[in-house]
C-alpha atoms as a PDB file:
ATOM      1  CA  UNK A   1       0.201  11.251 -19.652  1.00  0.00           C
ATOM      2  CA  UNK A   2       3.208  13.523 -19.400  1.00  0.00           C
ATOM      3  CA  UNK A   3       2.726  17.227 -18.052  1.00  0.00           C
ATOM      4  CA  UNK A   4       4.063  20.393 -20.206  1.00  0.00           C
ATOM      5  CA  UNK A   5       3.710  21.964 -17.285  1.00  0.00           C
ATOM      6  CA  UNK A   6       5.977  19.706 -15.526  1.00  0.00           C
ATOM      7  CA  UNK A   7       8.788  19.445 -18.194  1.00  0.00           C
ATOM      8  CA  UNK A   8       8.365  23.767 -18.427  1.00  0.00           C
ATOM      9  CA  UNK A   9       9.494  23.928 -14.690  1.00  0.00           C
ATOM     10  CA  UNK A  10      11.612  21.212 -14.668  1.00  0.00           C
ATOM     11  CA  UNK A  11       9.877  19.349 -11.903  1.00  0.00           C
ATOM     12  CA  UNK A  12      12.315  16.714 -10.273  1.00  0.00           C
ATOM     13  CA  UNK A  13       9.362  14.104  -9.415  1.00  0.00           C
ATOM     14  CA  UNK A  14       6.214  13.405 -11.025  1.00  0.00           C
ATOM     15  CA  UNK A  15       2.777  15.329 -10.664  1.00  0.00           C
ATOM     16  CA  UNK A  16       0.334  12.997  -8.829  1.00  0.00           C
ATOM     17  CA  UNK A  17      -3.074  12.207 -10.385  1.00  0.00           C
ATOM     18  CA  UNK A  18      -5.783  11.523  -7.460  1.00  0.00           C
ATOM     19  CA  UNK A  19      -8.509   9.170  -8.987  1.00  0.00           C
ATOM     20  CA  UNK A  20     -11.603   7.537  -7.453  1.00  0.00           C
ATOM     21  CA  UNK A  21     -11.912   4.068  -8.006  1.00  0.00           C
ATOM     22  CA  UNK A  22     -13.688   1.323  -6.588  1.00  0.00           C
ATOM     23  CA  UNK A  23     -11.205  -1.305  -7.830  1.00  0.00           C
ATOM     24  CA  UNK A  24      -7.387  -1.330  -5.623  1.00  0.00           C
ATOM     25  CA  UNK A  25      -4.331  -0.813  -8.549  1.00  0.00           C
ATOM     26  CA  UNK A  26      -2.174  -3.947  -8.770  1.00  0.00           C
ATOM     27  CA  UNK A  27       0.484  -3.896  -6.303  1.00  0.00           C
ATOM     28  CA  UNK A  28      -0.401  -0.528  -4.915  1.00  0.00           C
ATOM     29  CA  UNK A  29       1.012   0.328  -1.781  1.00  0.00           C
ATOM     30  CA  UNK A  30      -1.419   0.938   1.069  1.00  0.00           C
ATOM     31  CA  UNK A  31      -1.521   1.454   5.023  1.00  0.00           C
ATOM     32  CA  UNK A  32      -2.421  -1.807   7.146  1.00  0.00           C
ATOM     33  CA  UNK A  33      -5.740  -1.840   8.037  1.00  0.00           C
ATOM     34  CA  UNK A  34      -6.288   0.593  10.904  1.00  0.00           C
ATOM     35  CA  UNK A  35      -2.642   0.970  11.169  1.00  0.00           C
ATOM     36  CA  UNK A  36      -1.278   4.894  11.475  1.00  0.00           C
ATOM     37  CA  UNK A  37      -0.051   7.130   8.537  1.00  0.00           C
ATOM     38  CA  UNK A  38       0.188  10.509   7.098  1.00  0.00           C
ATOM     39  CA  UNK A  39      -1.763   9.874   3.317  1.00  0.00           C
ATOM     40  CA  UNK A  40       0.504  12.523   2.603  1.00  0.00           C
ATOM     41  CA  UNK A  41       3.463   9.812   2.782  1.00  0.00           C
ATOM     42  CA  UNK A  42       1.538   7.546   0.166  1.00  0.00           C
ATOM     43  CA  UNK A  43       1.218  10.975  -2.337  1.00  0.00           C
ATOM     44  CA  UNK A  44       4.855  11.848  -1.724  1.00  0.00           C
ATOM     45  CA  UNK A  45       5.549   7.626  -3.136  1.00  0.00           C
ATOM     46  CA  UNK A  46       3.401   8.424  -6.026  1.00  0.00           C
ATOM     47  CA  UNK A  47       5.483  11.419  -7.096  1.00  0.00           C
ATOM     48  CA  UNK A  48       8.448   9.183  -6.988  1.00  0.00           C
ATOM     49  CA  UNK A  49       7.106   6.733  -9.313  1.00  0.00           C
ATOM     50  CA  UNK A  50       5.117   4.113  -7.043  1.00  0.00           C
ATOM     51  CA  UNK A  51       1.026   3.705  -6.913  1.00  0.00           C
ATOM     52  CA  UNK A  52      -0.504   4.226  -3.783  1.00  0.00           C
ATOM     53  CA  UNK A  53      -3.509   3.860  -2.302  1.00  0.00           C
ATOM     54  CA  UNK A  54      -5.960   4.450   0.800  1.00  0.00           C
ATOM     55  CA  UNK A  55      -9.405   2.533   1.678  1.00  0.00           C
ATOM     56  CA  UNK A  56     -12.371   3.326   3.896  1.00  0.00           C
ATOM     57  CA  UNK A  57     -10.723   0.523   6.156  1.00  0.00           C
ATOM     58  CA  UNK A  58      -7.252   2.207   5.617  1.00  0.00           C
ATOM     59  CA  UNK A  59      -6.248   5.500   5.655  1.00  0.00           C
ATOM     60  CA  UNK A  60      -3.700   6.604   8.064  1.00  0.00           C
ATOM     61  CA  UNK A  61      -5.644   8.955  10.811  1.00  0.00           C
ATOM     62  CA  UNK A  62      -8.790  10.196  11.346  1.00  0.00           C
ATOM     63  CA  UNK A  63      -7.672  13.677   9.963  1.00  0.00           C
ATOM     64  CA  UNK A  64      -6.685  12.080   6.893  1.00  0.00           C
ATOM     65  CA  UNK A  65      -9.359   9.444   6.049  1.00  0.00           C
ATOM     66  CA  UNK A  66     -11.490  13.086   6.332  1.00  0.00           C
ATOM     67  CA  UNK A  67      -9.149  15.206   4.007  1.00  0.00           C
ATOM     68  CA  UNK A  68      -9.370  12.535   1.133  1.00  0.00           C
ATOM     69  CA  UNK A  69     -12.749  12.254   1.104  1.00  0.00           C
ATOM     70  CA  UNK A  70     -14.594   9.347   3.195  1.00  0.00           C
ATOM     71  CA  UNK A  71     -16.747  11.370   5.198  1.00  0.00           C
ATOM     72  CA  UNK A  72     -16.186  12.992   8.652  1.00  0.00           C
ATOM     73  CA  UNK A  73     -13.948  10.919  10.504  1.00  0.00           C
ATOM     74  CA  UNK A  74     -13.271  13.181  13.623  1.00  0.00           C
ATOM     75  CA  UNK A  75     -15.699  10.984  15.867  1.00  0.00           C
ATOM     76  CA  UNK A  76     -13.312   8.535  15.695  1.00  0.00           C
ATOM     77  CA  UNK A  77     -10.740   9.612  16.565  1.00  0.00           C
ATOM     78  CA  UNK A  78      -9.947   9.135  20.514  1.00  0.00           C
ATOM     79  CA  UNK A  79     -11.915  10.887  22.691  1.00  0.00           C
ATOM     80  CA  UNK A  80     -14.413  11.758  19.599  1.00  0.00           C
ATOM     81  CA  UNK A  81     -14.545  15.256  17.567  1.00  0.00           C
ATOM     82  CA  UNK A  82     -14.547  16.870  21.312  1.00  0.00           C
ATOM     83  CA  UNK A  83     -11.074  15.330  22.059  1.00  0.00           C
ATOM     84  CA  UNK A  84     -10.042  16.072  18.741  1.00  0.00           C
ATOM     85  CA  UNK A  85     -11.093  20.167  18.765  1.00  0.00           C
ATOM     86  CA  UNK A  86      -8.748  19.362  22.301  1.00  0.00           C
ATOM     87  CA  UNK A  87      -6.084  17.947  20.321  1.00  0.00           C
ATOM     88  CA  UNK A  88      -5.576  20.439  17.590  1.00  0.00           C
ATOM     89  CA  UNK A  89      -6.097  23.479  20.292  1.00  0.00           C
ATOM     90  CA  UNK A  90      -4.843  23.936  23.985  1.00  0.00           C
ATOM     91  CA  UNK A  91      -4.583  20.091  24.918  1.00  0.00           C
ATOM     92  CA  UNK A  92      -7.050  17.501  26.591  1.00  0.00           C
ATOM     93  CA  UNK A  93      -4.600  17.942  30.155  1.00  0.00           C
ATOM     94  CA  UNK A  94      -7.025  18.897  33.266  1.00  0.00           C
ATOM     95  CA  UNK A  95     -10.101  17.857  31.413  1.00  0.00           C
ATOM     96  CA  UNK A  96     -11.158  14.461  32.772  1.00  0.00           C
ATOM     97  CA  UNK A  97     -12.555  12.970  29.752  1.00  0.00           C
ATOM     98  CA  UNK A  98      -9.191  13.716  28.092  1.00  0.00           C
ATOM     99  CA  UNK A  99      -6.977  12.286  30.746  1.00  0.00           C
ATOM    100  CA  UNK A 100      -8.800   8.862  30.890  1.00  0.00           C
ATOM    101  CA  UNK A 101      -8.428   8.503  27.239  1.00  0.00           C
ATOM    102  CA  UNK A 102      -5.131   9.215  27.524  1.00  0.00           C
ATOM    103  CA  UNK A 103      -4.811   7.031  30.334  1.00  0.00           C
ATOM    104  CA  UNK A 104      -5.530   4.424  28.098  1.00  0.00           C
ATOM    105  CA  UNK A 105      -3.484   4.910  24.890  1.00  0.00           C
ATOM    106  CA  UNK A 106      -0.516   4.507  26.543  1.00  0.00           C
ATOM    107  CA  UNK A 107      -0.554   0.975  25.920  1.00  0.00           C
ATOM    108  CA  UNK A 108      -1.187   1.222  22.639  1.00  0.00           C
ATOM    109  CA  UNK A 109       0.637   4.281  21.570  1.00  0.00           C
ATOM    110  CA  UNK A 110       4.131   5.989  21.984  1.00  0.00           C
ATOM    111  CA  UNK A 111       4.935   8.749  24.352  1.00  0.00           C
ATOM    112  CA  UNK A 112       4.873  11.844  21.497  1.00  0.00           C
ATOM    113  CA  UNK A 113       1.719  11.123  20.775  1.00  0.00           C
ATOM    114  CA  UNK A 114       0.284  10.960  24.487  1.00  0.00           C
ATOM    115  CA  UNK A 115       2.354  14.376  25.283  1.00  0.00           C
ATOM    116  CA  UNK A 116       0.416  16.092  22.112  1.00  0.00           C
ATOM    117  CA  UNK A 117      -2.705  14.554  23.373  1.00  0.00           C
ATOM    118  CA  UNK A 118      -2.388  16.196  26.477  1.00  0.00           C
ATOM    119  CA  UNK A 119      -1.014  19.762  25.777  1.00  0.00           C
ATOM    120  CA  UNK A 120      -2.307  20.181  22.394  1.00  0.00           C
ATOM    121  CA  UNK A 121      -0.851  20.628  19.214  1.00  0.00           C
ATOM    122  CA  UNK A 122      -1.753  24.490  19.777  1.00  0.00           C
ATOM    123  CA  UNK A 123      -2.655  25.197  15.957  1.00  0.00           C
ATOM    124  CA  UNK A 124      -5.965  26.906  16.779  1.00  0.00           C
ATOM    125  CA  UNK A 125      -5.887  29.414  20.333  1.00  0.00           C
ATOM    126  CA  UNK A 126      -8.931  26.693  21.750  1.00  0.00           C
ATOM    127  CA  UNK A 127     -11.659  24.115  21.053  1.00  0.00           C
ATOM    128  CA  UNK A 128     -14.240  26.415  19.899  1.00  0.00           C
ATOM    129  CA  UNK A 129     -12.055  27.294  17.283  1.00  0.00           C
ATOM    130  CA  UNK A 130     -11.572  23.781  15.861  1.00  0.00           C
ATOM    131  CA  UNK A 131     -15.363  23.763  15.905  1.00  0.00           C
ATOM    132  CA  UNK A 132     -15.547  26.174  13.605  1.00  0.00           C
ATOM    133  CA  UNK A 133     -12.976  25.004  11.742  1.00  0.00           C
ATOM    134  CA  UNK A 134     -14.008  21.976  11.152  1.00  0.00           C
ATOM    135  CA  UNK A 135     -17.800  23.229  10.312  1.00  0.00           C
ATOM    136  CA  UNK A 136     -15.915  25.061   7.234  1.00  0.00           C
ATOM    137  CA  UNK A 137     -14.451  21.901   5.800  1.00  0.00           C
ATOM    138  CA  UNK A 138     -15.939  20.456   2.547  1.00  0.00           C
ATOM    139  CA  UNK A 139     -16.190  17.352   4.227  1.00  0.00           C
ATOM    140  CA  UNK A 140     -17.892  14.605   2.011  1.00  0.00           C
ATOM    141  CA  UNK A 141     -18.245  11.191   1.578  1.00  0.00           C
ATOM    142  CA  UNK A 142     -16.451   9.983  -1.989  1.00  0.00           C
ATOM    143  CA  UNK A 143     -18.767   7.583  -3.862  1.00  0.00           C
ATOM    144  CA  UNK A 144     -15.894   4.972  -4.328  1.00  0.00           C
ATOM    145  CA  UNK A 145     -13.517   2.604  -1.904  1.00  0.00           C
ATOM    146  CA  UNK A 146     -10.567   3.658  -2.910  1.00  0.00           C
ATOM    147  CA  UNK A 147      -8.701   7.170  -3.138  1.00  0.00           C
ATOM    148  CA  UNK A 148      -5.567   6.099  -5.251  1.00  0.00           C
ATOM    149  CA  UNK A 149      -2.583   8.431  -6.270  1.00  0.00           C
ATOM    150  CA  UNK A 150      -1.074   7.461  -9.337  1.00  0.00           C
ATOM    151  CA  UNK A 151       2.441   9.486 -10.965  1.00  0.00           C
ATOM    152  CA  UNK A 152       0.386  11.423 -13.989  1.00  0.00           C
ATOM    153  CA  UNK A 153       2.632   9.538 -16.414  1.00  0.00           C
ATOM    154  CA  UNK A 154       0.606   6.463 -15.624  1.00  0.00           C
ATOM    155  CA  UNK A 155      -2.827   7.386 -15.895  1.00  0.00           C
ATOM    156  CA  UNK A 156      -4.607   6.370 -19.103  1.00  0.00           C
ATOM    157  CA  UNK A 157      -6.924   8.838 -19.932  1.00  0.00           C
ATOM    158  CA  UNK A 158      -8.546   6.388 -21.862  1.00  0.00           C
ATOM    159  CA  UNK A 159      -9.821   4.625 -18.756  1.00  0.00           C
ATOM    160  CA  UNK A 160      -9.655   6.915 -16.110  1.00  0.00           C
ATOM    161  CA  UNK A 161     -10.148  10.707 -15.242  1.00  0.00           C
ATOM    162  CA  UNK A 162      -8.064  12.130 -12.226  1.00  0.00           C
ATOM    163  CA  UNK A 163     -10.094  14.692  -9.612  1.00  0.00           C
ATOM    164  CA  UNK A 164      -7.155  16.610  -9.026  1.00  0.00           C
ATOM    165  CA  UNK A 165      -3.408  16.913 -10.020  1.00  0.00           C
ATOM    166  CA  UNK A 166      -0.969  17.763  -6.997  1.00  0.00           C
ATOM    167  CA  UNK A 167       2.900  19.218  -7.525  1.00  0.00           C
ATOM    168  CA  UNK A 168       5.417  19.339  -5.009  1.00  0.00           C
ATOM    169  CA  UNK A 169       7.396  21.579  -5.566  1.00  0.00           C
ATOM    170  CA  UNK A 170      10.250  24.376  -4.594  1.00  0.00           C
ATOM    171  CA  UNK A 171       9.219  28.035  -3.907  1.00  0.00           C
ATOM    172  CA  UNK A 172       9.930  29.044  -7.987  1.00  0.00           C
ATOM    173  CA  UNK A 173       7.986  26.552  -8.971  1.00  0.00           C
ATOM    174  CA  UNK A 174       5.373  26.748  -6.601  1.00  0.00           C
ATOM    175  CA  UNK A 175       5.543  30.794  -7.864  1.00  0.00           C
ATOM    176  CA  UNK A 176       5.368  29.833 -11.674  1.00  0.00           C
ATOM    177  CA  UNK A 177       2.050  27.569 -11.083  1.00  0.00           C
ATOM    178  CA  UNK A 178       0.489  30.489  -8.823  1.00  0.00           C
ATOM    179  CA  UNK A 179       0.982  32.486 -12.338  1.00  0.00           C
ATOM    180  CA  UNK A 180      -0.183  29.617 -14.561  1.00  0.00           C
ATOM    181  CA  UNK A 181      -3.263  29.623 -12.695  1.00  0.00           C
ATOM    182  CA  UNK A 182      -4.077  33.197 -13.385  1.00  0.00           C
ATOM    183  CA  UNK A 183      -2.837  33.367 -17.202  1.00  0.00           C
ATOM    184  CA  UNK A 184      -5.611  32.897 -18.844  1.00  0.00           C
ATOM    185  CA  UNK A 185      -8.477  32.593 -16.469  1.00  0.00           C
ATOM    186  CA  UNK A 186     -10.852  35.554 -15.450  1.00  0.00           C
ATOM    187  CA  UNK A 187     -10.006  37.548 -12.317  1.00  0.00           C
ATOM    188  CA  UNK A 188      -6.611  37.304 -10.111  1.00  0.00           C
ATOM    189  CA  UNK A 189      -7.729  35.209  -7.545  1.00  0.00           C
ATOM    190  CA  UNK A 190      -7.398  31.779  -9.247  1.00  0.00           C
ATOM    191  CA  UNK A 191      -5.701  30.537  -6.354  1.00  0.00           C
ATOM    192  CA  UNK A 192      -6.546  29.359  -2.820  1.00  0.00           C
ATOM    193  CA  UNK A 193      -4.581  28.999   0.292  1.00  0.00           C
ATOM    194  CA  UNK A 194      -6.720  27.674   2.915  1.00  0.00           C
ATOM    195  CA  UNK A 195      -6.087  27.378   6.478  1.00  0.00           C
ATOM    196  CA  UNK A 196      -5.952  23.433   6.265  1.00  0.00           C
ATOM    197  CA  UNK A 197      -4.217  20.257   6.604  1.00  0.00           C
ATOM    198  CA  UNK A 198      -2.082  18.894   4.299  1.00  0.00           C
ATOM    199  CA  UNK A 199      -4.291  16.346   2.806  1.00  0.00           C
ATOM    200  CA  UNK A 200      -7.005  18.677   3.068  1.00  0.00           C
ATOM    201  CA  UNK A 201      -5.468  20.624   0.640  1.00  0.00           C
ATOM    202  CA  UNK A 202      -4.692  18.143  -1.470  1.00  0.00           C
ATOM    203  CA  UNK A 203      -8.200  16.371  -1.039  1.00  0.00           C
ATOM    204  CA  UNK A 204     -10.868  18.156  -0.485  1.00  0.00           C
ATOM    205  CA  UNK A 205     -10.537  21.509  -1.243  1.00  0.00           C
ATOM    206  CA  UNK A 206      -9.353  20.250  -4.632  1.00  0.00           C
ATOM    207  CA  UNK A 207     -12.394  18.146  -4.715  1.00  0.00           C
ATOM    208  CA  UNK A 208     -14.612  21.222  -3.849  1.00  0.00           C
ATOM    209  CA  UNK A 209     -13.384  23.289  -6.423  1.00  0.00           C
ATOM    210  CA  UNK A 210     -13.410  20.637  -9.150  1.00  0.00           C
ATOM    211  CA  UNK A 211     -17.215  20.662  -8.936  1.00  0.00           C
ATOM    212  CA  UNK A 212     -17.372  24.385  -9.574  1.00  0.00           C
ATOM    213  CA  UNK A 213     -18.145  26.465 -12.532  1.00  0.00           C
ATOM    214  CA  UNK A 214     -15.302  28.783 -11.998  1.00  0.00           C
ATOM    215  CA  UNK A 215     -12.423  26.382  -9.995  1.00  0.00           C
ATOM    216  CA  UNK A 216      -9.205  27.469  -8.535  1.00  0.00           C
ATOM    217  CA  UNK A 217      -6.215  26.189  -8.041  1.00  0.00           C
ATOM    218  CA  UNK A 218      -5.286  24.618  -4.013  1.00  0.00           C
ATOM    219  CA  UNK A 219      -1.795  25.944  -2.434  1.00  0.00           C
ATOM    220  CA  UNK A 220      -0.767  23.680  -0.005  1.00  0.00           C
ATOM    221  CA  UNK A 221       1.846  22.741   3.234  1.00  0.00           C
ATOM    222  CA  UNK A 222       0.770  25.217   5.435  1.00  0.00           C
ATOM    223  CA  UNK A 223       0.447  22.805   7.934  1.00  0.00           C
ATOM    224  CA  UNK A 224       3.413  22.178  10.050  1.00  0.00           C
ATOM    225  CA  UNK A 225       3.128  18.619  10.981  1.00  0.00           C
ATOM    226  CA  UNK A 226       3.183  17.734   6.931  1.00  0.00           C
ATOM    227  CA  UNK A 227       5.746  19.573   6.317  1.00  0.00           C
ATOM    228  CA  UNK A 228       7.948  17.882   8.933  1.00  0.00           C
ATOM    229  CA  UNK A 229       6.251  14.602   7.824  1.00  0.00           C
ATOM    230  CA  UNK A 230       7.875  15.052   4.143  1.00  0.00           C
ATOM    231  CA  UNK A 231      11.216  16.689   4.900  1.00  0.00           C
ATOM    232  CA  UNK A 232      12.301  13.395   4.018  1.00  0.00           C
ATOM    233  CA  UNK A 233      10.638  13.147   1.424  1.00  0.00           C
ATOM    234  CA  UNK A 234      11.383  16.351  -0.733  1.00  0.00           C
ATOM    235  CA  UNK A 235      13.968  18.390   1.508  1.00  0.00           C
ATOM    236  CA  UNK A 236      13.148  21.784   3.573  1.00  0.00           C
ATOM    237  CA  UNK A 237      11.484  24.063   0.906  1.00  0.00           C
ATOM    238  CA  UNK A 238       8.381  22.123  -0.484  1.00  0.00           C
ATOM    239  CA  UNK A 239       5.391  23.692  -1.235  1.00  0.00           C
ATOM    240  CA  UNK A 240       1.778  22.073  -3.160  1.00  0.00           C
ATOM    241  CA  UNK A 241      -0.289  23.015  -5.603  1.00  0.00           C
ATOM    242  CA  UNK A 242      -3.250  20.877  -5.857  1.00  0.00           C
ATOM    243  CA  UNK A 243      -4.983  21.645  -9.351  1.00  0.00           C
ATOM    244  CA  UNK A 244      -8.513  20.708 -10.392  1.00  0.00           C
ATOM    245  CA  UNK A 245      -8.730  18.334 -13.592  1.00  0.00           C
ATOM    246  CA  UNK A 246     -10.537  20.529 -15.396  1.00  0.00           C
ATOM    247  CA  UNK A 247      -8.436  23.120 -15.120  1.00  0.00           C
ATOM    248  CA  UNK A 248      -5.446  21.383 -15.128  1.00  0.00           C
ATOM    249  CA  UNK A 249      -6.218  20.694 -18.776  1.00  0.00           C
ATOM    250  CA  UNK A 250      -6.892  24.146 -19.914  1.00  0.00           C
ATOM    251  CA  UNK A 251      -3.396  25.320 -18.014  1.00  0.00           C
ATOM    252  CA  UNK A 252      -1.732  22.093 -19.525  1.00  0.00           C
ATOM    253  CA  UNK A 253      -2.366  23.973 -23.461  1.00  0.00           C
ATOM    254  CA  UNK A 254      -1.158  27.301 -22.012  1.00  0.00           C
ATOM    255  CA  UNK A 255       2.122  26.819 -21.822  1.00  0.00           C
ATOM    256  CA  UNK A 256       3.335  27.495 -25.041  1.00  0.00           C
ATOM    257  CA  UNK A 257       4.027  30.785 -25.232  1.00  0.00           C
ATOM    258  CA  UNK A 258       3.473  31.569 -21.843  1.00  0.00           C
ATOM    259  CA  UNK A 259       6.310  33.257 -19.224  1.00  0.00           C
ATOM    260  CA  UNK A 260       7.614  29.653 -18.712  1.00  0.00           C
ATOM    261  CA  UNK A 261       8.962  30.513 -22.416  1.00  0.00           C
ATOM    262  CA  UNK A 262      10.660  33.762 -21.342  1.00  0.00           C
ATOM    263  CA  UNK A 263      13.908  35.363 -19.885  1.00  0.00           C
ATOM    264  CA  UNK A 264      12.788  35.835 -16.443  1.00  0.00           C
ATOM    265  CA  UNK A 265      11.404  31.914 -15.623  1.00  0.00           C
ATOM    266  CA  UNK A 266      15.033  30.517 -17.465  1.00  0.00           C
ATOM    267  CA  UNK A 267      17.281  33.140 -15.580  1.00  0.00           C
ATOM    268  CA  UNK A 268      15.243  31.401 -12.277  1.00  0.00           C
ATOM    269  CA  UNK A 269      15.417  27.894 -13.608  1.00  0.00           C
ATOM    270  CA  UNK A 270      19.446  28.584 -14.207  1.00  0.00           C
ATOM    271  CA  UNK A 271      19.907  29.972 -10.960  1.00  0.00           C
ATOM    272  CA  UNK A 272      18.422  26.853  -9.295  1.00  0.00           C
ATOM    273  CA  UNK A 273      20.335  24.715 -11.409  1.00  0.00           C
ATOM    274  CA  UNK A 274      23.794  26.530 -10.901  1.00  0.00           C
END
């Protein structure tokens, strides 16, 4: 399938489709088996023209095996959901717990990740926090194996329906699908911008608002780590948009005759280009 919307904001890589499947793509790329990853790597392949894939037995982290759908995953992760709410907030240091884990990762991890263990990534002020963040996730458990991340141009919709469609993109055209979004749906709030990580946006918040009556639309790369994960990937000034099928479609028909036709989005498009 190729996107209107896409080819209206002249969108240097592809749109990724997210599909559930219980049967791995030929030659999709995938983590090793319990090896580490950001997902978020294996999305940023797809919108450069490979097919990607994670499994319940490989997924990257904890945090990301979560934020694409295969259930909660933060008891897993070392030290369990209490080392994690640790982790994300003011640091497992002077907690004893925390320092014996720590103690022994260091001979199976590198010294970054030990030093983050320890004084906390800081993204929430402390552990209750995380508590309650993590009580607010649409965490769920995806009725397939696989979460797989195809470019859109390679989905056959007569096979296969995608969840979600997710665009990186610059801060125009992150602007121009903001205003997509609220064309011709009802109200002004057809966008969300949740407090989450990076494949949480992409995954389940998309996934959540799929199954309702009146979705919305998922902005995306607030979080800090993913954005310094992908500055490889797509430069400095990436944003997401993480779009529910169903309304994907409808804003897929709306762009004829829409701004994306009009003086102001060309005069922006030119002054990218120039």
């Amino acid at each position: 399938m190729e996107s209107r919307i896409a080819t209206a904001i002249n969108l240097p890589h592809q749109p990724v489709a997210i599909l559930w499947s219980d049967e791995k793509p030929a030659q999709a790329q995938m983590f090793k088996d319990r090896s580490w990853g950001c997902t978020l790597w294996l999305t940023a392949a797809a919108a450069k023209g490979k097919v990607t894939a994670c499994s319940r037995s490989a997924f990257g982290c904890v945090g990301g095996g979560t934020g694409i759908g295969f259930g909660d995953q933060y008891p897993n992760f070392p030290g369990g959901t209490d080392g994690f709410c640790r982790f994300l907030s003011s640091g497992n240091a002077g907690h004893p717990e925390g320092e014996a884990v720590a103690n022994g990762l260091k001979a199976f991890t590198d010294e970054h990740f030990i030093e983050e263990y320890l004084q906390g990534e800081r993204y929430l002020k402390n552990p209750e926090a995380v508590r309650d963040f993590i009580e607010g996730l649409p965490i769920r458990n995806i009725p397939t194996e696989y979460v797989v991340y195809k470019p859109l141009s390679h989905v056959d919709l007569q096979q296969e329906t995608p969840v979600a469609v997710v665009f990186f993109c610059n801060p125009d055209q992150f602007s121009a699908l903001g205003v997509l979004a609220n064309y011709s749906f009802d109200g002004n709030d057809n966008v969300i911008f949740p407090f989450a990580a990076g494949c949480q946006a992409i995954g389940l918040y998309a996934y959540d608002e799929e199954e309702k009556e009146r979705p919305k639309a998922v902005a995306g790369l607030m979080d800090l780590s993913a954005r310094l994960y992908l500055r490889n990937h797509f430069g400095e000034n990436v944003m997401s948009m993480s779009i529910p099928w169903s309304m994907f479609q409808v804003m897929e028909e709306e762009v004829s005759g829409s701004f994306l036709q009009r003086t102001t989005w060309n005069k922006l498009l030119q002054g990218r280009s120039a």
